[in-house]
Protein backbone atom coordinates (compact mmCIF):
# COMPACT_ATOMS: atom_id res chain seq x y z
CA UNK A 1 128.03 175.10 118.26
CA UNK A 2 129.76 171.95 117.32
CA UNK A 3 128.17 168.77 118.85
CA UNK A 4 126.20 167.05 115.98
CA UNK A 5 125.65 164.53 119.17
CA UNK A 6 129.67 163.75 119.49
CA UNK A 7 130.69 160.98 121.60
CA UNK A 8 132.43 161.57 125.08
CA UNK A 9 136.38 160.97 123.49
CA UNK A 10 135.04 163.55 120.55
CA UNK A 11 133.84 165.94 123.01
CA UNK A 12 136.57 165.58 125.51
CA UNK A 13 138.86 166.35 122.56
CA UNK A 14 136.99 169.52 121.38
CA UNK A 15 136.90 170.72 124.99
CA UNK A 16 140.71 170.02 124.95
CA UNK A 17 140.80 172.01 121.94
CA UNK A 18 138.84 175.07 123.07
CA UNK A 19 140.78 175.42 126.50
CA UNK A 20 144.23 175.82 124.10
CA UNK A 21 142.55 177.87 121.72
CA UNK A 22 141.26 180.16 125.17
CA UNK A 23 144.58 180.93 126.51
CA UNK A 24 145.47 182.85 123.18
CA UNK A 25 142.02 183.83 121.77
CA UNK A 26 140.00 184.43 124.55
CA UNK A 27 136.44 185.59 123.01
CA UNK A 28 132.95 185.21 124.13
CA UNK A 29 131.86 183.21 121.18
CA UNK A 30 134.84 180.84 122.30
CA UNK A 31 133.96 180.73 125.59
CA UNK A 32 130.41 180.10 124.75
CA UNK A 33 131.29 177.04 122.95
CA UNK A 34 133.69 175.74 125.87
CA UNK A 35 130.47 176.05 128.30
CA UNK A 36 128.37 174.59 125.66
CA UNK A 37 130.46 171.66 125.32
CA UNK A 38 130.86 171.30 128.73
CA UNK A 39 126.96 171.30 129.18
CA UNK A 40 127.04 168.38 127.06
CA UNK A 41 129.28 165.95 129.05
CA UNK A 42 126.78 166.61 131.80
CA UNK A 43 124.77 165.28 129.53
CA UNK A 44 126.35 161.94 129.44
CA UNK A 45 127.45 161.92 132.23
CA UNK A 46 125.92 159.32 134.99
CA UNK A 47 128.36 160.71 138.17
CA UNK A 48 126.59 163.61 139.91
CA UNK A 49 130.12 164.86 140.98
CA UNK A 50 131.27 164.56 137.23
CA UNK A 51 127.99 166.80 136.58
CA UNK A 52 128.35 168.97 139.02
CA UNK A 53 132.14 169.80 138.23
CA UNK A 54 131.30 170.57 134.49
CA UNK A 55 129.00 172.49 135.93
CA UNK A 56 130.86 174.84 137.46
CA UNK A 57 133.17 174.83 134.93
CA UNK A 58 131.06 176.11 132.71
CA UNK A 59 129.18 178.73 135.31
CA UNK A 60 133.30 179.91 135.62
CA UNK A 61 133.62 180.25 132.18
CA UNK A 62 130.31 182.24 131.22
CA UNK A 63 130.93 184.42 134.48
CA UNK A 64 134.65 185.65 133.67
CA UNK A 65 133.64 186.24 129.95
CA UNK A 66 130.50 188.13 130.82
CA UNK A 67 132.65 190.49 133.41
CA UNK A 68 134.65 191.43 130.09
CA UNK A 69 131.33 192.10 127.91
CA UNK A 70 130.63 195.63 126.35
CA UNK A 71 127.49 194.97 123.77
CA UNK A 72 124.13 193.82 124.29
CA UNK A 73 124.31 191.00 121.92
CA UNK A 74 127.21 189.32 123.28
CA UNK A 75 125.99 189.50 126.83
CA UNK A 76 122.50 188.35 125.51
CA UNK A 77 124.04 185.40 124.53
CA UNK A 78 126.29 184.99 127.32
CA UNK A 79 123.19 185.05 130.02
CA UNK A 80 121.14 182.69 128.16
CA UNK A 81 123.96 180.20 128.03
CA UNK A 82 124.79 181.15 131.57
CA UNK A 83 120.58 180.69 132.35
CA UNK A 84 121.42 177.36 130.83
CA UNK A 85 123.93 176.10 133.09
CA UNK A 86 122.17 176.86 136.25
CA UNK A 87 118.92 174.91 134.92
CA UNK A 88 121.09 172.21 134.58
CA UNK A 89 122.37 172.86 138.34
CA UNK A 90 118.66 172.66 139.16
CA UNK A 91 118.21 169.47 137.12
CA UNK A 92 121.21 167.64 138.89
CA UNK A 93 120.53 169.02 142.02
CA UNK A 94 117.17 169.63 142.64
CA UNK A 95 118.08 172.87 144.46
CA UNK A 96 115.54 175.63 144.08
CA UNK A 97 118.51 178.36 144.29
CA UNK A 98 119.77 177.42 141.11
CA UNK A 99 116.34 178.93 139.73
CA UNK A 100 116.63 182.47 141.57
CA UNK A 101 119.80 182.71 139.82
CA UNK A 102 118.84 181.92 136.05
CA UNK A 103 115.97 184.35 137.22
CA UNK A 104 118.18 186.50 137.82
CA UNK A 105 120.41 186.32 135.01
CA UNK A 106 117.16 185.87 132.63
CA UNK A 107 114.52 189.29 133.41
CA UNK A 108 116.42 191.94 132.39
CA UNK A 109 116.94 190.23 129.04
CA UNK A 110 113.06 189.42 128.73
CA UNK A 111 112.77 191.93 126.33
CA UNK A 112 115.03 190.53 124.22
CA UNK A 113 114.06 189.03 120.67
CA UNK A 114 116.23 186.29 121.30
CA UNK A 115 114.67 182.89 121.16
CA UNK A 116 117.35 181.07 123.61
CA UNK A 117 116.45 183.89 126.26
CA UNK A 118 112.34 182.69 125.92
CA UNK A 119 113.70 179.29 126.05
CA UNK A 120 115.09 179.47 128.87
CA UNK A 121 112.63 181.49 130.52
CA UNK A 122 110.11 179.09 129.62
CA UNK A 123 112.01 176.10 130.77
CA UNK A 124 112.38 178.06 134.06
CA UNK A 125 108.83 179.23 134.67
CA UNK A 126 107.99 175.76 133.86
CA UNK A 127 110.35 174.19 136.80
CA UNK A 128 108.63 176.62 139.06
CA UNK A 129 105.47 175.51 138.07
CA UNK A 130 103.59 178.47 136.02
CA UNK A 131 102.27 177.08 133.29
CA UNK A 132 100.76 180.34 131.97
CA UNK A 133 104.32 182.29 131.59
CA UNK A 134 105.63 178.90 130.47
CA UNK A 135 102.93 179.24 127.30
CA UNK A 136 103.79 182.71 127.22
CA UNK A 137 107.95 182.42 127.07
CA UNK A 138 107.29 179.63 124.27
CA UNK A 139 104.75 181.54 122.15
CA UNK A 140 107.52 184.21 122.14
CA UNK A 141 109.87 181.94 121.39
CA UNK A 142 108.21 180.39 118.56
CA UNK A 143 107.09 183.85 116.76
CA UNK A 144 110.80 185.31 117.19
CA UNK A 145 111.87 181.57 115.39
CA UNK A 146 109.60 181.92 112.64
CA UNK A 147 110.96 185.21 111.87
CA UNK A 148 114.37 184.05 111.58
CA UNK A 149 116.03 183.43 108.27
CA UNK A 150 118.69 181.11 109.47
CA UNK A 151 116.52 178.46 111.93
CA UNK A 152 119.17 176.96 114.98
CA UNK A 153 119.19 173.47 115.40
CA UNK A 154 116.97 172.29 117.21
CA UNK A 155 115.97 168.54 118.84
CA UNK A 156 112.49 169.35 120.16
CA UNK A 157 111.03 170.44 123.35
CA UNK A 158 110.66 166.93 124.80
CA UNK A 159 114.30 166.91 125.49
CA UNK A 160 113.78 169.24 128.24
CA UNK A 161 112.90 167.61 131.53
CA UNK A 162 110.98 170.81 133.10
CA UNK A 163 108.31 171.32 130.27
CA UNK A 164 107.19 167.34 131.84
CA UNK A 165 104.00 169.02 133.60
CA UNK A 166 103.30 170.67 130.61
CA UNK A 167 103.94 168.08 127.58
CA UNK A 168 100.08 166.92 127.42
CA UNK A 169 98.52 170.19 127.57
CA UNK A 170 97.22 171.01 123.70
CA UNK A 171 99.10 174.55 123.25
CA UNK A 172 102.07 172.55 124.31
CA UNK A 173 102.04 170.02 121.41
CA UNK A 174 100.66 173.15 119.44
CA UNK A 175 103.81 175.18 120.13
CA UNK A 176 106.02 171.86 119.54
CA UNK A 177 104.51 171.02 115.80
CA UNK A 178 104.75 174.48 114.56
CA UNK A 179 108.51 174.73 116.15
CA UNK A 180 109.32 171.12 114.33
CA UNK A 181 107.00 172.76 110.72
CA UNK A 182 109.04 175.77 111.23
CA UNK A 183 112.75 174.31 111.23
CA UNK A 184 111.61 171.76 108.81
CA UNK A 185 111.14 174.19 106.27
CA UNK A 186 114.08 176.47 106.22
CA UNK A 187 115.85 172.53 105.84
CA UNK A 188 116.27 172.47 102.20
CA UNK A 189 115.29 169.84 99.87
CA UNK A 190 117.83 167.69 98.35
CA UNK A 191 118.02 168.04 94.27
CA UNK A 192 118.33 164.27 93.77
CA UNK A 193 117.97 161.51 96.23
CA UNK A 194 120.63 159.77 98.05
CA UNK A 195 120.96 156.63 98.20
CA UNK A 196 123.03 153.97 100.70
């Protein structure tokens, strides 16, 4: 994805981009990235109607691409970014339908070695309260991320608002030091120092 934290005029440009780029290459991975980039205006966003239309943007987005899917991979990744959106419905919203849905969208994936699906299985078992398959979605999580050669960016589980009831619990700060040890070191070293 693109958003090494862009501004709102960079991101409002890149969405501008993407939509263009849609209407003659229409692929999942595009699509992906328009609902990802939408996801992050919510993010800066203050207006809950601002939020809210993103939103469902982005829900309209993942939903017609994932009617056109064929392979598992691609609709792995489309349902976790679709699991995604609808957290973020329950985050604005506080409605507890928005977590039948990514429920929904997320079990039949659960067997998945795919670290976004635990993540957001984790982040939804923790907004319903069950901190035991929240432990159990995150140790997952972390032992499919060691594994991987190529680590994703990642900003740390604090930034997620539903692991709050969890944060102080010691396999919680267990799980979030090994995640940060484990993306540290697949960052490489520099050869010589830079200096500003």
């Amino acid at each position: 994805m693109m958003s090494d934290r862009m501004n709102v005029s960079q991101l409002i440009a890149r969405v501008g981009e993407t939509d263009q780029l849609f209407l003659t290459q229409p692929t999942p991975t595009l699509a992906i990235e328009r609902a990802y980039l939408r996801l992050e205006l919510v993010k800066l966003s203050n207006s809950k109607n601002e939020q809210l239309h993103f939103l469902s943007e982005a829900a309209v987005i993942l939903e017609l691409a994932g009617a056109e899917i064929e392979d598992q991979e691609t609709s792995v990744l489309l349902s976790a970014q679709l699991a995604a959106v609808y957290l973020q419905f329950h985050i604005v919203t506080h409605e507890a339908r928005y977590l039948v849905v990514a429920g929904q969208i997320l079990r039949p994936h659960s067997n998945a070695e795919y670290p976004p699906i635990f993540m957001q299985l984790a982040r939804l078992d923790a907004a319903l309260n069950k901190p035991a398959l929240t432990k159990h979605w995150l140790t997952r999580w972390l032992q499919v991320l060691k594994r991987m050669e190529s680590k994703p960016v990642f900003e740390g589980l604090e930034q997620y608002p539903e692991f709050a009831e969890v944060r102080h619990e010691l396999w919680f700060e267990q799980i979030s030091r090994d995640a940060d040890a484990s993306i540290a070191q697949s960052i490489p070293n520099p050869i010589t120092a830079v200096h500003s």
